[in-house]
C-alpha atoms as a PDB file:
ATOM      1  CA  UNK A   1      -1.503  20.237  12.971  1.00  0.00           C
ATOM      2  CA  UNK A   2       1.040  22.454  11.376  1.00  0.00           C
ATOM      3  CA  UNK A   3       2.933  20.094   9.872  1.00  0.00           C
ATOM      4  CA  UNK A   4       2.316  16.190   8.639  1.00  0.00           C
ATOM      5  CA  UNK A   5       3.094  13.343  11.038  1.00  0.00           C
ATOM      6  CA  UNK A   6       5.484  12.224   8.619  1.00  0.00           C
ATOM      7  CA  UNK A   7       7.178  15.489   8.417  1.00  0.00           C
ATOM      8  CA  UNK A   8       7.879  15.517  12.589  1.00  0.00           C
ATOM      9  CA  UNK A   9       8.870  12.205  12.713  1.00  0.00           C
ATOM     10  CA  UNK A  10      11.489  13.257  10.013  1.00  0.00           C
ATOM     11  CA  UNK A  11      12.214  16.639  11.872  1.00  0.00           C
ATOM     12  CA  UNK A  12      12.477  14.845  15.337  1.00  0.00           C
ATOM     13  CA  UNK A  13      14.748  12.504  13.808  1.00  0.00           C
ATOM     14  CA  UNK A  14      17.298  14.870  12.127  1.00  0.00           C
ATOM     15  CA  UNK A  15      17.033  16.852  15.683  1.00  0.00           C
ATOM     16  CA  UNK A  16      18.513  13.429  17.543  1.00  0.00           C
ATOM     17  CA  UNK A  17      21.931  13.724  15.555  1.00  0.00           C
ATOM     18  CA  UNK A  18      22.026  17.448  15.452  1.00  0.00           C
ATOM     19  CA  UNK A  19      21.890  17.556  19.364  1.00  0.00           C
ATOM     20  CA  UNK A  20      24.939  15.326  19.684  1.00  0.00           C
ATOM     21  CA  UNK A  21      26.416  16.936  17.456  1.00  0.00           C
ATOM     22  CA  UNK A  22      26.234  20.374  18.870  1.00  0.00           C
ATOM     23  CA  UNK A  23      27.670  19.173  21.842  1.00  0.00           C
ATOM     24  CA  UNK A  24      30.940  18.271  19.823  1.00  0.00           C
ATOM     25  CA  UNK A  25      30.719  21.442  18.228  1.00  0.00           C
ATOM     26  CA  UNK A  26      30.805  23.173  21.514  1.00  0.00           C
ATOM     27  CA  UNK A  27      33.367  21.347  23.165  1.00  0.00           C
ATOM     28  CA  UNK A  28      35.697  22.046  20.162  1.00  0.00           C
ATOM     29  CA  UNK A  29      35.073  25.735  21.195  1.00  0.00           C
ATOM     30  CA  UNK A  30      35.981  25.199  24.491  1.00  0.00           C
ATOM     31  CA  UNK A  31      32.143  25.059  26.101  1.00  0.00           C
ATOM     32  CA  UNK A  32      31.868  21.961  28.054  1.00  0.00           C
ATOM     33  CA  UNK A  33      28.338  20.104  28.369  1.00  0.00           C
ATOM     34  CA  UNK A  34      27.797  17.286  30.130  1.00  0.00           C
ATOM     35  CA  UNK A  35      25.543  13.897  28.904  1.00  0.00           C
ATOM     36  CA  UNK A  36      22.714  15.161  31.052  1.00  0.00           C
ATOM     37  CA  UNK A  37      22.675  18.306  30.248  1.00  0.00           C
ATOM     38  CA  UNK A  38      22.419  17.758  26.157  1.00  0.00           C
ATOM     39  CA  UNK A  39      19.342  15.180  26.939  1.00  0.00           C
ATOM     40  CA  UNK A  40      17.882  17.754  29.278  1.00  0.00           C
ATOM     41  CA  UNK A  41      18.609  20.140  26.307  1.00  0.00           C
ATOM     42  CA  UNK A  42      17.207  17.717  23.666  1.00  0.00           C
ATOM     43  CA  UNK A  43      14.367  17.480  25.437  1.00  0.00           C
ATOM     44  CA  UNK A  44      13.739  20.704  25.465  1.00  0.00           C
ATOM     45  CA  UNK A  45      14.164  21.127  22.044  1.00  0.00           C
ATOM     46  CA  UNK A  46      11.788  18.253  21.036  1.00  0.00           C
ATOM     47  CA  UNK A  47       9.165  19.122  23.086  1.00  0.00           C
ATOM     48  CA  UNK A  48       9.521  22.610  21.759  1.00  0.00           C
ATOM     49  CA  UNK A  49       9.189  21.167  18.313  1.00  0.00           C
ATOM     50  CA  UNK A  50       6.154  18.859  19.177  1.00  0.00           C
ATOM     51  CA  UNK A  51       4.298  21.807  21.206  1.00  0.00           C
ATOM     52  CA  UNK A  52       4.726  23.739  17.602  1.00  0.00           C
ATOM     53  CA  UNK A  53       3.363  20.810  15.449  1.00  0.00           C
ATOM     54  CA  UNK A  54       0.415  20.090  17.500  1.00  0.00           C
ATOM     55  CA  UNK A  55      -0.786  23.445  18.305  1.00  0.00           C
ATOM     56  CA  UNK A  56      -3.154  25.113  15.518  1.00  0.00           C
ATOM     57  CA  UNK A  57      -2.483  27.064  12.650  1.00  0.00           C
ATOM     58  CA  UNK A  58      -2.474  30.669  12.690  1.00  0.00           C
ATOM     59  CA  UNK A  59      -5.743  31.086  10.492  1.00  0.00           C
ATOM     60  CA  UNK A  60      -4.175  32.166   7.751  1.00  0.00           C
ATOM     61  CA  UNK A  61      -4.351  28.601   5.626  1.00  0.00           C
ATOM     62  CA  UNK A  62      -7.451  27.921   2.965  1.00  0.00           C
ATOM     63  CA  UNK A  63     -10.018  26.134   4.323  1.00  0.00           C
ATOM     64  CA  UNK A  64     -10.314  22.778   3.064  1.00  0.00           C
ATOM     65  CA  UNK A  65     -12.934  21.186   1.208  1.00  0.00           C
ATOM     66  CA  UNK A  66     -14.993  18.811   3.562  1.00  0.00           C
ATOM     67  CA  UNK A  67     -15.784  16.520   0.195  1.00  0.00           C
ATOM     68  CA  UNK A  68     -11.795  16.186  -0.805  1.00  0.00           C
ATOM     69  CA  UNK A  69     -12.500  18.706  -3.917  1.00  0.00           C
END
C-alpha cells in the first residue's frame, strides 16, 4: 500500500465534506449540480483515491527489513 490504513480512512473522510462542499462552491458560481451527480462524482473521487492506495509503490521506497531492524 502507498499509504497507511489509517491515513485513507482520514483522507476518505476529509474527501466526504470537501465533496459537499464543492458543490456549494459551484453553485455560488453559478454551476448547478444536482444530489446525484456530486455522489456519482464522490464516488468517483473515492474510488480514485482507494485505486491509488491499494495499488503498489513505484519501486523507488527502501526495502524493509524482514526482522523489524
Amino acid at each position: 500500500m502507498r499509504i497507511s490504513p489509517a491515513g485513507l480512512l482520514v483522507v476518505l473522510a476529509f474527501a466526504v465534506p470537501a465533496l459537499v462542499q464543492a458543490r456549494t462552491v459551484l453553485a455560488f458560481a453559478g454551476v448547478h449540480v444536482s444530489p446525484l451527480q456530486t455522489v456519482l462524482i464522490g464516488l468517483l473521487v473515492l474510488t480514485a483515491v482507494v485505486l491509488w492506495a491499494v495499488a503498489p509503490g513505484s519501486g523507488t521506497e527502501a526495502p524493509s527489513e524482514p526482522n523489524g531492524g
